[in-house]
Protein backbone atom coordinates (compact mmCIF):
# COMPACT_ATOMS: atom_id res chain seq x y z
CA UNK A 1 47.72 138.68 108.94
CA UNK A 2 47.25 135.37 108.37
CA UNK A 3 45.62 133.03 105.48
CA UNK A 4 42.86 131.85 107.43
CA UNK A 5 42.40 135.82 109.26
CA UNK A 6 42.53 136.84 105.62
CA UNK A 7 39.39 134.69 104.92
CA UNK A 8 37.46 135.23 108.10
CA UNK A 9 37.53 138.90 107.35
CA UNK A 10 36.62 138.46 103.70
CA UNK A 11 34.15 136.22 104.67
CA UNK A 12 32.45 138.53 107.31
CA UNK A 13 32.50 141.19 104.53
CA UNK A 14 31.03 139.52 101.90
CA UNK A 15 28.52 137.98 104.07
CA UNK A 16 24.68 138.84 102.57
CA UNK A 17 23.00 136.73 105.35
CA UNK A 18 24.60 138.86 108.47
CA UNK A 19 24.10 142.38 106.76
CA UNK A 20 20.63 141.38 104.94
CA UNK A 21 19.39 140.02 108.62
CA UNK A 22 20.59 143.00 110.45
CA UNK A 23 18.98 145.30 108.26
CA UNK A 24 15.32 143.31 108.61
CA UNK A 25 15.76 143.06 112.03
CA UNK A 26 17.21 146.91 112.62
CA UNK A 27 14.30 148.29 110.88
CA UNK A 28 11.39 145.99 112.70
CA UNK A 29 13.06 147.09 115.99
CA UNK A 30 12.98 150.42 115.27
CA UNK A 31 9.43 150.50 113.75
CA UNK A 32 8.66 149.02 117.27
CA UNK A 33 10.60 151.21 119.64
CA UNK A 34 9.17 154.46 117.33
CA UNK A 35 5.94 152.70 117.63
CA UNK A 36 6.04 152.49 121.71
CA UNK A 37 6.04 156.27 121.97
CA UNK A 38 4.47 157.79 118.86
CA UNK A 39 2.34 156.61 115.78
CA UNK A 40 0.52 158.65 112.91
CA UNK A 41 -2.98 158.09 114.57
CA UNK A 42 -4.23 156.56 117.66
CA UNK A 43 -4.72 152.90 117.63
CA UNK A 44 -7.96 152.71 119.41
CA UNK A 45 -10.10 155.96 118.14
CA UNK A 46 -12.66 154.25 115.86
CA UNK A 47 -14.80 156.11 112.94
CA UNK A 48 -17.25 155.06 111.57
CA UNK A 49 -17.04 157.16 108.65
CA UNK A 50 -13.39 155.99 107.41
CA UNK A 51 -14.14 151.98 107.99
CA UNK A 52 -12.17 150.17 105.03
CA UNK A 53 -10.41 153.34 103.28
CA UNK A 54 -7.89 152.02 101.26
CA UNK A 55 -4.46 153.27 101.56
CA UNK A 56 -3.70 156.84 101.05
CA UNK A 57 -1.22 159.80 102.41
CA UNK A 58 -3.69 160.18 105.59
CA UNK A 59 -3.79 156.39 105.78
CA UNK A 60 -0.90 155.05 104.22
CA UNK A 61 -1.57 151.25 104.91
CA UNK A 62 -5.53 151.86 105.03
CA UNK A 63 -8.10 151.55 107.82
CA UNK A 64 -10.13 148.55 108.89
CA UNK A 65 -13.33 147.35 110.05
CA UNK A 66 -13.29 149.87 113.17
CA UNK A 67 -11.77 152.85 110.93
CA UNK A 68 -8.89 152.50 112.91
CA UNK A 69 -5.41 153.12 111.45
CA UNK A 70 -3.58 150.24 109.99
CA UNK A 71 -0.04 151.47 109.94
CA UNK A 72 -0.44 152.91 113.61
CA UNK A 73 -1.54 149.28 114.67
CA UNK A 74 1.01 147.82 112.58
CA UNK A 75 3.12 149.66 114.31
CA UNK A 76 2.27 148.55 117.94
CA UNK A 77 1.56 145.34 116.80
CA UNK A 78 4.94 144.85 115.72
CA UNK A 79 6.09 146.43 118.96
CA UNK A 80 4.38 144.32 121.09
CA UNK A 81 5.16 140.93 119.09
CA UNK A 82 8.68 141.63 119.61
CA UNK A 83 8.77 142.15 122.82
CA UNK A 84 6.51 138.82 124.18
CA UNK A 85 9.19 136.98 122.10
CA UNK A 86 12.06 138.65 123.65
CA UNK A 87 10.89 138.14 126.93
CA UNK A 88 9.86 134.35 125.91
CA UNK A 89 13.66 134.67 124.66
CA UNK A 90 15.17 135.71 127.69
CA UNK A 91 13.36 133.11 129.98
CA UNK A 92 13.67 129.99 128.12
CA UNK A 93 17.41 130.82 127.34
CA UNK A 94 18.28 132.14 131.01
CA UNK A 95 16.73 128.30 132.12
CA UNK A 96 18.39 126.94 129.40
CA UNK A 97 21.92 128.30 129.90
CA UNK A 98 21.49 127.43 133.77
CA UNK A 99 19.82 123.69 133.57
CA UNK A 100 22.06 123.05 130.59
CA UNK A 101 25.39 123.98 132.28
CA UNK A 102 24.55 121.97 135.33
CA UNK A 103 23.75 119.01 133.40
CA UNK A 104 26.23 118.96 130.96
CA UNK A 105 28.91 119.59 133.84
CA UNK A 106 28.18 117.39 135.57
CA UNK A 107 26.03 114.09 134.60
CA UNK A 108 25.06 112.26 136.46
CA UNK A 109 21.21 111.06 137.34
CA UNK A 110 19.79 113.98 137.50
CA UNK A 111 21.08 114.74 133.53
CA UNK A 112 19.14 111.44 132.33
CA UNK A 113 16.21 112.71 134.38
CA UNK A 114 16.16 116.07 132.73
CA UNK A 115 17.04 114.37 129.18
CA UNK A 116 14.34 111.82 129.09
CA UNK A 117 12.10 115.05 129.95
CA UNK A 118 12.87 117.15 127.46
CA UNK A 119 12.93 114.35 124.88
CA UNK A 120 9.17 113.71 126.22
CA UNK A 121 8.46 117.52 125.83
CA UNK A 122 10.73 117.85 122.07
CA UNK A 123 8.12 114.80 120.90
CA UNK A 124 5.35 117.44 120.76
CA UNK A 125 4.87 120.37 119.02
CA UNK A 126 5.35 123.52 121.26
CA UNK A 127 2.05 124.86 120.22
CA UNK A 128 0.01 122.10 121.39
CA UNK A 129 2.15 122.30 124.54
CA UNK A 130 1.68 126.31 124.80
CA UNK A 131 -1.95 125.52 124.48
CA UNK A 132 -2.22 122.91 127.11
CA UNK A 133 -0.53 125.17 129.44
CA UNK A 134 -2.44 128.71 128.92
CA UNK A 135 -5.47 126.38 129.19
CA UNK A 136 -4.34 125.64 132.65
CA UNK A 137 -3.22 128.91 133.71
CA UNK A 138 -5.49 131.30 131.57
CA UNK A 139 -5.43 133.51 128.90
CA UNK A 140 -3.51 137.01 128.73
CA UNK A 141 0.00 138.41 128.14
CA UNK A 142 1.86 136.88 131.30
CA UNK A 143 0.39 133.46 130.77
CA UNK A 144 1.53 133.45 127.21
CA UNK A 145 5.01 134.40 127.77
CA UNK A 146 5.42 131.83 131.03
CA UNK A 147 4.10 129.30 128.66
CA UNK A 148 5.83 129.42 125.79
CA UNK A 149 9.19 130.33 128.19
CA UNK A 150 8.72 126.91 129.76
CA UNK A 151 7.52 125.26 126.68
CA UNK A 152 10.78 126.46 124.52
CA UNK A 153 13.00 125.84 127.31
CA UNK A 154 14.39 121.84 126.49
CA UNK A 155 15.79 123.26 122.97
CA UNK A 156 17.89 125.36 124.59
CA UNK A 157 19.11 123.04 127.56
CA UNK A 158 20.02 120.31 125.11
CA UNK A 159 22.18 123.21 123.16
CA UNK A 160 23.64 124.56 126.18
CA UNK A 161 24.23 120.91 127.46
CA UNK A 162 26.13 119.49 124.50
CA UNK A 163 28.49 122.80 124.40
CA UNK A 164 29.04 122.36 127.93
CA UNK A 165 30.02 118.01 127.50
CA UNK A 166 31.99 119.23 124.49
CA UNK A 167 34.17 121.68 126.50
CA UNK A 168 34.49 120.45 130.34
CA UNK A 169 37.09 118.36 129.37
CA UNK A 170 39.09 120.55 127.37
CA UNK A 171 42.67 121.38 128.35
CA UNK A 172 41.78 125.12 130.16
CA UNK A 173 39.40 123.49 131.70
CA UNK A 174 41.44 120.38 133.12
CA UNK A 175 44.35 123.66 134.10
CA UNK A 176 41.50 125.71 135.74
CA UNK A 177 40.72 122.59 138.03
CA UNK A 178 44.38 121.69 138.75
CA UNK A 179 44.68 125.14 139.93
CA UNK A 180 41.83 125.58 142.48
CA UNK A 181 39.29 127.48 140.65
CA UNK A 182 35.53 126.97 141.80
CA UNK A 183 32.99 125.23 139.90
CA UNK A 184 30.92 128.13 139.35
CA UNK A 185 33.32 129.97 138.12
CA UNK A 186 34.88 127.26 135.80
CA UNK A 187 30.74 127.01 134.58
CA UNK A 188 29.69 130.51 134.06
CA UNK A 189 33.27 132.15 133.52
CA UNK A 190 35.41 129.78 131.95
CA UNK A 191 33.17 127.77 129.76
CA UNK A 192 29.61 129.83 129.02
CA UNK A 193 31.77 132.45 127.17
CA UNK A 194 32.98 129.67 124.88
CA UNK A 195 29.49 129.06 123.85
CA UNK A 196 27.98 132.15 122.88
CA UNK A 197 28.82 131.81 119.06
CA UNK A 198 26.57 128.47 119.11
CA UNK A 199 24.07 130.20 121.14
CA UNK A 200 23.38 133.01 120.09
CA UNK A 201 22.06 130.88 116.72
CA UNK A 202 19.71 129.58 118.45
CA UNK A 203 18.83 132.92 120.24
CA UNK A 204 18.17 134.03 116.65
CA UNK A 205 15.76 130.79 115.99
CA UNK A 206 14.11 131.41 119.75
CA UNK A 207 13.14 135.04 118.23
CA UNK A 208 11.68 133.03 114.83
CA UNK A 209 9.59 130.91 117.41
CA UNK A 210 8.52 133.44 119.41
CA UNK A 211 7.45 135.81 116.98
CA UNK A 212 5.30 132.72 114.95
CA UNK A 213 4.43 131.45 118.23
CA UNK A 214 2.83 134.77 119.67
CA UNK A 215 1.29 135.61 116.41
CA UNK A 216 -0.45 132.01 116.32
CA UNK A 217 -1.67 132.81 119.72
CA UNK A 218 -3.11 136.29 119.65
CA UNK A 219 -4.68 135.13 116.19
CA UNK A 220 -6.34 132.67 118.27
CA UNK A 221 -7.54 135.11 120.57
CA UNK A 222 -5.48 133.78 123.50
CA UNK A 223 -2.54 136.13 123.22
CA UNK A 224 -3.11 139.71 122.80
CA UNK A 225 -6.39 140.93 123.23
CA UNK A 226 -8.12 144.23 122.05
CA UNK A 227 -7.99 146.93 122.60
CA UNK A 228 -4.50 146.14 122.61
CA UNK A 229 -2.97 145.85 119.12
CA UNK A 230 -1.30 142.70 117.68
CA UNK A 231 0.07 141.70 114.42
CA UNK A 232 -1.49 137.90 115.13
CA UNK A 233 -5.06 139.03 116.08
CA UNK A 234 -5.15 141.75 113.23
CA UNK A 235 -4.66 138.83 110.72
CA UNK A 236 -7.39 137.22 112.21
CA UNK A 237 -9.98 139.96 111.94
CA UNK A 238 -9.26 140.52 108.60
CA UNK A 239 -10.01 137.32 107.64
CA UNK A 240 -13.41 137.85 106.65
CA UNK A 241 -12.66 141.23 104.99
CA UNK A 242 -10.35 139.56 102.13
CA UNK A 243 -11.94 140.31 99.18
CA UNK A 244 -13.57 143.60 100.34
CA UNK A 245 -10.21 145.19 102.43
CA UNK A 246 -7.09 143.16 100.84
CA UNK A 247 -4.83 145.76 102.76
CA UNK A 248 -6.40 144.95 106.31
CA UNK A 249 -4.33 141.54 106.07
CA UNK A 250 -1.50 142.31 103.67
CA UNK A 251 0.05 144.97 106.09
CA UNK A 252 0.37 142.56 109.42
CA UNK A 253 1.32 139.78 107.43
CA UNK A 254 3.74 141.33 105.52
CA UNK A 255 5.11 142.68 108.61
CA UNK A 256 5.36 138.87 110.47
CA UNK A 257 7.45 137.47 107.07
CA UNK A 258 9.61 140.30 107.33
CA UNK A 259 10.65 140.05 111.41
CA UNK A 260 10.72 135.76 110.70
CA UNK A 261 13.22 136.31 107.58
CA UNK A 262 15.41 138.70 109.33
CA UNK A 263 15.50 136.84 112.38
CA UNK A 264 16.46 133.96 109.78
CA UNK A 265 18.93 135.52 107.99
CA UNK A 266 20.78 137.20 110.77
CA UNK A 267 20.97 133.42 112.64
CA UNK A 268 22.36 132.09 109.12
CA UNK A 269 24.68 134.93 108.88
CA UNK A 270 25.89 134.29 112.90
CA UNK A 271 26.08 130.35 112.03
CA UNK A 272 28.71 131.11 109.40
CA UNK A 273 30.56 133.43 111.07
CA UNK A 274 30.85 131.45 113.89
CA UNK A 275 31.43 128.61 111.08
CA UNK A 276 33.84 130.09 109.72
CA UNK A 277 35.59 131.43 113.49
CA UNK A 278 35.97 127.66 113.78
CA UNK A 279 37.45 126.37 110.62
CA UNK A 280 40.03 128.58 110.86
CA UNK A 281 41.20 127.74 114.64
């Protein structure tokens, strides 16, 4: 093996960020998937009788200001943040890998028309946008992820775009023309593969956004709505219960800084892998 295999392999071993984030994450996704079939207590029965029982082997994580279960909720909540953001994810990237490509390929007008607009869009912040938009098309769960899809769409075009200037001049590339090979597949076969260690960084960060983004949202009541639970709207009802029910908001937000730092510290753990993949080329 070589010197610089030697130290890629060390490195992935001894690499906190990758293991750290992929523990976080692991266990958020499968609090969620658990969650989606099965949780201690229903999340909707209210009682009257049990509102603002602090935690306890019935209740580990407490009940609120219904009497409703707070790890149950938690546990849907969590559930149903991730996936809004992975669908979010999904959309904006899949538009992002195909408007990206296409641009980057090829230049061209219609590249400084798509630039200009997604520097226009990048000047604001996404939530504003996000706003603007549900504000337009309404409230609800489909609105929120075709908003913030469309809204978090530029970051990944310019991504996908400057891998794709980068490499369409490269030498494979300049071989796979010579020799007859279609522009599609040179795009989506010979070059997107090439990419994937970049993107899948900012897949990571696309998750961070998503999650904060959705939260933000259903804590402004224009996400999620009840009965449904969310992680974002349980924060916000438990806002006035601070003092009185301390547990109502520590278990959601604890829950939202532990999906955001995995998601962090898997992305940091990709970038120097990936890092690392390419020093020793």
């Amino acid at each position: 093996m070589t010197q610089n295999g030697n130290r890629r392999q060390v490195h992935r071993k001894g690499n906190p960020y990758l293991w750290i984030g992929l523990f976080m994450t692991g266990t958020a996704v499968l609090v969620a998937l658990v969650g989606a079939f099965w949780t201690p207590s229903s999340t909707t029965a209210m009682s009257a009788a049990e509102r603002f029982c602090g935690p306890s082997l019935r209740h580990p994580f407490g009940t609120d200001n219904f009497g409703r279960d707070i790890l149950s909720r938690v546990m849907k909540g969590a559930g149903s943040t991730i996936f809004i953001s992975s669908l979010v994810v999904l959309l904006s990237g899949g538009l992002g890998i195909v408007v990206g490509a296409l641009t980057g390929y090829f230049g061209g007008l219609l590249d400084e028309i798509i630039m200009r607009f997604t520097d226009a869009v990048n000047g604001f912040p996404s939530i504003l946008l996000a706003l603007v938009m549900i504000s337009i098309l309404g409230s609800g769960k489909k609105n929120l992820i075709l908003s913030l899809g469309i809204v978090f769409t530029p970051s990944f075009v310019r991504i996908v775009r400057s891998e794709f200037i980068r490499l369409r001049d490269a030498d494979y590339i300049s071989r796979a023309r010579l020799m007859g090979v279609g522009r599609l597949r040179i795009l989506f076969v010979h070059i997107l593969p090439n990419i994937f260690s970049t993107f899948w960084v900012s897949v990571m960060i696309g998750f961070n956004n998503g999650i904060l983004a959705e939260s933000g949202m259903s804590y402004l009541g224009i996400g999620v709505r009840p009965p449904d639970a969310s992680l974002g709207e349980m924060l916000s009802d438990a806002q006035g219960y601070l003092l009185r029910a301390p547990w109502y908001a520590l278990a959601p937000g604890l829950t939202i800084v532990w999906i955001v730092l995995g998601f962090s510290l898997l992305s940091e753990g990709i970038r120097q892998n990936s890092g690392e993949a390419s020093d020793g080329k």
